[in-house]
Protein backbone atom coordinates (compact mmCIF):
# COMPACT_ATOMS: atom_id res chain seq x y z
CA UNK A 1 115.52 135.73 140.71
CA UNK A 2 116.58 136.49 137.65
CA UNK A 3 116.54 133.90 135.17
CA UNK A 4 119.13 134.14 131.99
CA UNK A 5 118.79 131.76 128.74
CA UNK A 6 122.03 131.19 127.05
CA UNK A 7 122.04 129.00 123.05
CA UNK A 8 124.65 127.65 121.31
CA UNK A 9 124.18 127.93 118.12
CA UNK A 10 126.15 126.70 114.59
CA UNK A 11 124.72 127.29 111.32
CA UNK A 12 120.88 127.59 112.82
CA UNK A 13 118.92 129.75 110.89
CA UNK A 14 116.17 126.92 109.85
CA UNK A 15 115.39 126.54 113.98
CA UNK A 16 116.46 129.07 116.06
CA UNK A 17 113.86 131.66 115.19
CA UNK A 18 111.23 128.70 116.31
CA UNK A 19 113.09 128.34 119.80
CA UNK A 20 113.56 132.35 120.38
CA UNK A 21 109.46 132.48 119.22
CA UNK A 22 108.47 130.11 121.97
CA UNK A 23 111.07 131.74 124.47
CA UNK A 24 108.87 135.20 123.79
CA UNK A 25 105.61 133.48 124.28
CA UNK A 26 106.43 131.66 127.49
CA UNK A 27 104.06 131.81 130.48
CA UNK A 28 107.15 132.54 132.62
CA UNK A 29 108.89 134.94 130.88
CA UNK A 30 113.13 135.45 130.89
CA UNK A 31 115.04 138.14 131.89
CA UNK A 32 117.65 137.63 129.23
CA UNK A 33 118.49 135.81 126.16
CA UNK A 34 121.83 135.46 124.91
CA UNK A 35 122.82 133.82 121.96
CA UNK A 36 126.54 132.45 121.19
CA UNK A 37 127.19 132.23 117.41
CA UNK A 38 129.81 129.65 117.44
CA UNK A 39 131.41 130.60 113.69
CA UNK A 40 128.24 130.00 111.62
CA UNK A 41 129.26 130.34 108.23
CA UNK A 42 125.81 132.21 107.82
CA UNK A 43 125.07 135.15 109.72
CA UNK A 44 122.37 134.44 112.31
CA UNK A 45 122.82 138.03 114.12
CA UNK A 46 119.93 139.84 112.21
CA UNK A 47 117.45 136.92 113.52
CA UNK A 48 118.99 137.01 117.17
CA UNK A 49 118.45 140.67 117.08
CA UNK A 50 114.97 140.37 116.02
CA UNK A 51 113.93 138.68 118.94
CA UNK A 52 116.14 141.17 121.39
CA UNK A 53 118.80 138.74 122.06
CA UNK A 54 122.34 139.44 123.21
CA UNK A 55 124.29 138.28 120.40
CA UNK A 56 127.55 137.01 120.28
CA UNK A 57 129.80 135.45 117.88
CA UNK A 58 132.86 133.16 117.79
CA UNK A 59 134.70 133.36 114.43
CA UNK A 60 135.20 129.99 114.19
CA UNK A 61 133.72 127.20 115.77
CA UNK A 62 135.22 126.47 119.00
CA UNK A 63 132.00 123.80 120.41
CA UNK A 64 129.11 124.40 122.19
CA UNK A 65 131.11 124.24 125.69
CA UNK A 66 132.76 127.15 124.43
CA UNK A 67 129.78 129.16 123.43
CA UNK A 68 127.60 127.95 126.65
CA UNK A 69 130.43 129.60 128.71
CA UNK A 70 130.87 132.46 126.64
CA UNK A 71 127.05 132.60 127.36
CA UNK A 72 127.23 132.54 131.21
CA UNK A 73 130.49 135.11 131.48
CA UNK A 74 127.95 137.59 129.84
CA UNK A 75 125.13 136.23 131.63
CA UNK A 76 123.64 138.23 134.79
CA UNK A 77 121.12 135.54 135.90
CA UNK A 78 121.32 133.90 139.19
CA UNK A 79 119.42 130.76 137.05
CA UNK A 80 120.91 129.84 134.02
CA UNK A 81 119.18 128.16 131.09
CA UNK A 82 120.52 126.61 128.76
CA UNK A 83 118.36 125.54 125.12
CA UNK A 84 119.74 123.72 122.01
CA UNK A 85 119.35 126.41 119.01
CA UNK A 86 117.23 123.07 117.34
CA UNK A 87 114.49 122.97 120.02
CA UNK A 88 111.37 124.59 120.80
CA UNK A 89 110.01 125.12 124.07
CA UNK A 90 105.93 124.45 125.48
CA UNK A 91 104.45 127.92 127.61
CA UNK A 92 105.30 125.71 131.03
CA UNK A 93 108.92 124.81 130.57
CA UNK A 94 111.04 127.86 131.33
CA UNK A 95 108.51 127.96 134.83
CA UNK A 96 108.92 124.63 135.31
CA UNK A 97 113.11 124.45 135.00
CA UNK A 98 113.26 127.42 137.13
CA UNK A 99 110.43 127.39 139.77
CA UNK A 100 111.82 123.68 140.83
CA UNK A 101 114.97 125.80 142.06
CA UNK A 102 113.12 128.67 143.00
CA UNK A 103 111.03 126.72 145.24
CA UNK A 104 113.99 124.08 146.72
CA UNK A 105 117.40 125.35 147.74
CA UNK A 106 118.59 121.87 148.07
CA UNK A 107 118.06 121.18 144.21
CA UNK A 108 120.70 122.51 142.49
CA UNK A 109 119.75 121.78 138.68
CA UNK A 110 117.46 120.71 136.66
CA UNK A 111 117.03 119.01 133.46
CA UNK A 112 113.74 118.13 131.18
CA UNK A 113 112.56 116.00 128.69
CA UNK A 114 111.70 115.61 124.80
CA UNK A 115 107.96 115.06 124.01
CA UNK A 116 106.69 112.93 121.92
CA UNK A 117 105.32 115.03 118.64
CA UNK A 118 108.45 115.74 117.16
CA UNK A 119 107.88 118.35 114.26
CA UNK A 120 109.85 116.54 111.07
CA UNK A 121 108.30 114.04 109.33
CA UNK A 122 111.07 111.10 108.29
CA UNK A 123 110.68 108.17 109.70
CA UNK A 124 114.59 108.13 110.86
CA UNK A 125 114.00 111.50 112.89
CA UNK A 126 110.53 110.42 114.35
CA UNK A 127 112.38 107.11 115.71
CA UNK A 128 115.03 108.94 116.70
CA UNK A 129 113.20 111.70 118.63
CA UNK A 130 110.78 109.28 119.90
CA UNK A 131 113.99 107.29 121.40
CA UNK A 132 115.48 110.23 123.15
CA UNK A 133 111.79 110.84 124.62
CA UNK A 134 111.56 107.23 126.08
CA UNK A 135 114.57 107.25 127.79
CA UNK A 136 113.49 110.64 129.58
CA UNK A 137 110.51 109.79 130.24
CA UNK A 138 111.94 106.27 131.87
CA UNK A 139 114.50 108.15 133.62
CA UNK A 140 115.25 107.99 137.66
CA UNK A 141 113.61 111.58 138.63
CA UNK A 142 116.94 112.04 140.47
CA UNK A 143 119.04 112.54 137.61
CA UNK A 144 122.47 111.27 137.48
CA UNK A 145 123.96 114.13 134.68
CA UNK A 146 123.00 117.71 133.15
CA UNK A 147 121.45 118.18 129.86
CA UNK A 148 122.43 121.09 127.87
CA UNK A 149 119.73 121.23 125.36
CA UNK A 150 116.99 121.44 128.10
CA UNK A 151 118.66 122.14 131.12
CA UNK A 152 118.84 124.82 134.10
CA UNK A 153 121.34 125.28 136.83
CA UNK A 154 122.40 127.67 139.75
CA UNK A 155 124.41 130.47 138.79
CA UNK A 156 126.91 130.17 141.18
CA UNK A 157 127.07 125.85 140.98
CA UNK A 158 128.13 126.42 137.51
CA UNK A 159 130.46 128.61 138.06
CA UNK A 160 132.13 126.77 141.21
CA UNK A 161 132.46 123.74 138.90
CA UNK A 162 134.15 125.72 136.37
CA UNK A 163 131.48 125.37 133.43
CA UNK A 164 131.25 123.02 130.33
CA UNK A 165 134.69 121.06 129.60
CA UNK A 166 136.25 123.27 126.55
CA UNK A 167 138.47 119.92 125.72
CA UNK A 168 135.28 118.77 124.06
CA UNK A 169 135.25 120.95 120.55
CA UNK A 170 132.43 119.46 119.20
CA UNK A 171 128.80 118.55 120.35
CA UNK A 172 129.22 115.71 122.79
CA UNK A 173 129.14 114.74 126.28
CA UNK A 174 130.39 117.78 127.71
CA UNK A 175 126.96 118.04 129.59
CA UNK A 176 126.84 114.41 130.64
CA UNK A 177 130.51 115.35 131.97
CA UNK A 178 129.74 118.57 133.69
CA UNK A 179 126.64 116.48 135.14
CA UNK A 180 129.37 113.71 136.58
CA UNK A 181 131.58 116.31 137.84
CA UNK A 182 128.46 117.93 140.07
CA UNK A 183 126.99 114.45 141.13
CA UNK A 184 131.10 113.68 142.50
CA UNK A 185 130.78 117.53 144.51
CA UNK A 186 127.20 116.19 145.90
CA UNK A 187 125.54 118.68 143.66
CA UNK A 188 121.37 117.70 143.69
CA UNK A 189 120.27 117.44 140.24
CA UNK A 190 116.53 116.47 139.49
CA UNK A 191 114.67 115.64 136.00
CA UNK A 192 111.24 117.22 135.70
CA UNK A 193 109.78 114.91 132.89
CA UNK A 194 107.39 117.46 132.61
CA UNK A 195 109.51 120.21 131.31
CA UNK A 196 109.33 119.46 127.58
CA UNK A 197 110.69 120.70 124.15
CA UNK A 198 109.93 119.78 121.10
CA UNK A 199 113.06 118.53 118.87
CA UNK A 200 113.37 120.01 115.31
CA UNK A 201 116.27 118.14 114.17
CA UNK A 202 116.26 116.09 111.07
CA UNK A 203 118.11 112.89 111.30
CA UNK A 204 120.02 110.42 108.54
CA UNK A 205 120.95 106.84 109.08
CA UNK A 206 124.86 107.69 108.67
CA UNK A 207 124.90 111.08 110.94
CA UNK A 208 122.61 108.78 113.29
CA UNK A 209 125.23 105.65 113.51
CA UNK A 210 128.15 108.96 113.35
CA UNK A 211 126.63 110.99 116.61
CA UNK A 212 125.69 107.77 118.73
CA UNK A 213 129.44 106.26 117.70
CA UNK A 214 131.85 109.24 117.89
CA UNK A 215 130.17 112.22 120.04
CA UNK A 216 128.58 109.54 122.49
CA UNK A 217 129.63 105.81 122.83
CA UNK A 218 133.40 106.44 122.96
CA UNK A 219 133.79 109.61 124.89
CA UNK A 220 130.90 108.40 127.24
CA UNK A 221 133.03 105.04 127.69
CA UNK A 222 136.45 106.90 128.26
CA UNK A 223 134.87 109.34 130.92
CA UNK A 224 133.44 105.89 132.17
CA UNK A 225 136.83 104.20 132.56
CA UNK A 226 138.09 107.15 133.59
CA UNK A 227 136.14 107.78 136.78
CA UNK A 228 135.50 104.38 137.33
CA UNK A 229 131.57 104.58 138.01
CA UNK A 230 128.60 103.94 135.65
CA UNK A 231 125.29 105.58 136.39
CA UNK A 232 122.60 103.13 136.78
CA UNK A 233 120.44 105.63 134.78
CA UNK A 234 119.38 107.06 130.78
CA UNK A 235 120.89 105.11 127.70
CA UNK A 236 123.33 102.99 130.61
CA UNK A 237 120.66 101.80 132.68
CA UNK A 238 120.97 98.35 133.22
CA UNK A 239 118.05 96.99 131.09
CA UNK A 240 119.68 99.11 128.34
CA UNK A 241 123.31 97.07 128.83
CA UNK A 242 121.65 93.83 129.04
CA UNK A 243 119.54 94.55 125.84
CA UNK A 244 122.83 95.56 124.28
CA UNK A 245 123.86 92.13 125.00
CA UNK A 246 120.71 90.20 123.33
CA UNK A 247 121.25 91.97 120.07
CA UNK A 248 124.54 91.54 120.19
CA UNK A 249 123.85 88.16 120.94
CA UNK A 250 121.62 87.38 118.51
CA UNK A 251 123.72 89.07 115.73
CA UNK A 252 126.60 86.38 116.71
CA UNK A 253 124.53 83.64 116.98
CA UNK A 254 122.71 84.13 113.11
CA UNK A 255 125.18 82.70 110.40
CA UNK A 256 124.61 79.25 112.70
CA UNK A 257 120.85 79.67 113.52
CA UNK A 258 120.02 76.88 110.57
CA UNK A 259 122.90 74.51 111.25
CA UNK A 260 120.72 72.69 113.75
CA UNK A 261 117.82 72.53 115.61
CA UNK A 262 119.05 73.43 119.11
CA UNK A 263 121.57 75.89 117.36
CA UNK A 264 117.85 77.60 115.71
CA UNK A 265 116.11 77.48 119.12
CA UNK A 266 119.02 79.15 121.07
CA UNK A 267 118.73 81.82 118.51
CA UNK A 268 115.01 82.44 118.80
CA UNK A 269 115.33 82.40 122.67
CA UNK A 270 117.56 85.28 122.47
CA UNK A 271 116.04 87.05 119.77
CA UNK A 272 112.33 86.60 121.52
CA UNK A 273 113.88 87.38 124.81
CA UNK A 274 115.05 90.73 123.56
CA UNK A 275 111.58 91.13 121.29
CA UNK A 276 109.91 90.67 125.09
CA UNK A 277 112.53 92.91 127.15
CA UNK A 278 111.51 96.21 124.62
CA UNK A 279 108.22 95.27 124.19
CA UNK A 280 106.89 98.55 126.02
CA UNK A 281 108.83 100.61 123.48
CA UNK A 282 107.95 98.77 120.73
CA UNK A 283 103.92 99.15 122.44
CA UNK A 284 104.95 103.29 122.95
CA UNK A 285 106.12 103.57 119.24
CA UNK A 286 102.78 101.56 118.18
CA UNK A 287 100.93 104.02 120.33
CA UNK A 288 102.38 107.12 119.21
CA UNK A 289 102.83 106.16 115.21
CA UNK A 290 101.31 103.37 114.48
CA UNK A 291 101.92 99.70 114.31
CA UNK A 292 103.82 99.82 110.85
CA UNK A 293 106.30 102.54 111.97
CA UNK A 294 106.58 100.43 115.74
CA UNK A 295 107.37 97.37 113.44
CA UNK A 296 109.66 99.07 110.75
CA UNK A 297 111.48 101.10 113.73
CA UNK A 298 112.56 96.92 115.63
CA UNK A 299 115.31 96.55 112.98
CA UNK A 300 116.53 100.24 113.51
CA UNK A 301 116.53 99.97 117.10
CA UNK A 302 118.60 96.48 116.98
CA UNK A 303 121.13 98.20 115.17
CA UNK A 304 121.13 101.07 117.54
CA UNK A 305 122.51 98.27 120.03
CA UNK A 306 125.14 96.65 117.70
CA UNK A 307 126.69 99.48 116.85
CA UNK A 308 126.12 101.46 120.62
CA UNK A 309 128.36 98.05 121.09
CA UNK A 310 131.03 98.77 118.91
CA UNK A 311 131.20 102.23 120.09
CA UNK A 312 131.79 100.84 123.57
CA UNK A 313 134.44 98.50 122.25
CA UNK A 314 136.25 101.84 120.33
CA UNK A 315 136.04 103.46 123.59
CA UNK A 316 137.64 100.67 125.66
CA UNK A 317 140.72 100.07 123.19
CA UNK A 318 140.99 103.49 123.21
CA UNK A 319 141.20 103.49 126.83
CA UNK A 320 144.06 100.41 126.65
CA UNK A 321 145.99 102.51 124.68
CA UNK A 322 149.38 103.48 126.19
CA UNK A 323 149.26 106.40 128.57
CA UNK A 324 145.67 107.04 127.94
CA UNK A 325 143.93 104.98 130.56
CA UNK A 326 145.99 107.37 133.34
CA UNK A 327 144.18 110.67 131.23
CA UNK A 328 141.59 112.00 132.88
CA UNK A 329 138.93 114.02 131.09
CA UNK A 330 140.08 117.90 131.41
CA UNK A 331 137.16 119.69 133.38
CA UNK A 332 136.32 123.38 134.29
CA UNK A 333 136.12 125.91 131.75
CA UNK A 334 138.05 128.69 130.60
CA UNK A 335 135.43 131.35 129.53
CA UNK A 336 132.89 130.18 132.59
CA UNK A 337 133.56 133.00 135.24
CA UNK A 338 132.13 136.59 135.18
């Protein structure tokens, strides 16, 4: 079968050669690579062309739903993979993404994971990376969404569901949507943990808090509300909720920690109890890094909770809002057939 790779990419000249390198020295080599420029203000064409992609170029960014179906519509693979233009793939993952539909009819996409040697250096985008490649790695093996920046899918289920949702114009859920919509149709998806790329993103503190706030708390929480079902799986597994709740607790219950005894020991039960519930993360980090980046990365990953909190809250208000909690999410895409 022939397998096609479509990337989105914006403004990726620092990564995408990387990704394109590793797609010409996989063990399981593609038929096709096509690469949507979606209105990079720098050309990437010469650098696509280098590495014999199909290039192809929005002139101004439309989103990576977009692009990814711009992709497909020029696309002649009856696989379709789809790579973030920030990644880098290992020799086994295009086999592994593909021969787990090659060798299953029943399975009708699949999605992979991080690793765990991210390639920058800060501390924020090590923690961050490191995050992203827990939660894979702790994931059910029957996934409950898609994953556009390691993911690969049927030709013709993509098409039937009518692609990414173009309402999303900037990187967001439109993957974890497209992944809900296939789920509802009794589409099989399936993560292969073992199908890995390496992230090359470099992360601050504000685009952090921006990205986990704007482009995933509050549009994940309207699609929530919206179809009424939360996926006992990833980031909204139920441990994760209930650790949302400890720090959240335990950020409420400081200014009065010191008024009292029994005041200070409520707030060291919670705080302990949610030091002992992420324990094994805190352990992986350790493993991985080192005890002082484990220990420096517990008030990061606190905050990660508050504020995944307040995106909920955004998201939920939102929802309130006059007419909007009768919305649904528009789905299908416009550019997806061909």
């Amino acid at each position: 079968m022939l397998l096609s790779v479509v990337i989105a990419a914006r403004d990726a000249s620092s990564t995408l050669g990387t990704l394109l390198a590793s797609l010409a020295a996989s063990e399981r080599p593609v038929d096709e690579v096509i690469v949507v420029d979606d209105g990079s203000r720098s050309s990437i064409e010469p650098l696509a062309r280098r590495y014999g992609a199909q290039y192809i170029r929005n002139e101004v960014a439309l989103g990576p739903a977009v692009a990814r179906n711009r992709g497909v519509a020029a696309s002649k693979g009856g696989i379709i993979l789809f790579f973030d233009a920030d990644v880098s793939v290992h020799p086994d993952t295009v086999g592994r993404l593909a021969g787990r539909l090659e060798a299953d009819d029943r399975v009708d996409g699949v999605i992979g994971s991080y690793d765990d040697q991210p390639s920058h250096q800060g501390f924020l985008s090590r923690y961050r990376n490191l995050l992203h490649a827990w939660v894979h790695q702790n994931a059910a093996r029957d996934a409950s969404t898609f994953w556009g920046a390691c993911g690969a899918i049927r030709r013709e289920v993509f098409l039937a569901a009518g692609g990414f949702s173009e309402a999303y114009a900037r990187p967001s859920i439109e993957d974890i949507e497209l992944g809900c919509r296939l789920i509802k149709e009794g589409r099989k998806l399936v993560l292969d943990r073992q199908a890995r790329i390496c992230h090359h993103k470099s992360w601050s503190f504000l685009q952090m808090v921006r990205t986990d706030i704007l482009d995933r708390a509050v549009p994940w929480t309207r699609l929530i509300l919206s179809e009424r079902h939360m996926p006992n799986d990833l980031n909204l597994r139920r441990s994760q909720r209930l650790n949302a709740v400890l720090a959240l607790l335990s950020l409420v219950m400081a200014p009065t920690a010191f008024l009292s005894w029994n005041h200070l020991a409520g707030w060291l039960a919670v705080s302990g109890a949610y030091l002992a519930r992420n324990r094994r993360f805190y352990a992986y980090l350790a493993s991985n890094q080192g005890i002082g980046f484990a220990l420096r990365a517990i008030p990061v990953h606190w905050l990660y909770f508050i504020y995944s909190c307040a995106g909920f809250a955004i998201g939920l208000a939102w929802h309130m809002l006059p007419g909007q909690g009768r919305q649904r999410v528009k789905t299908g895409g416009q550019r997806a057939g061909g």
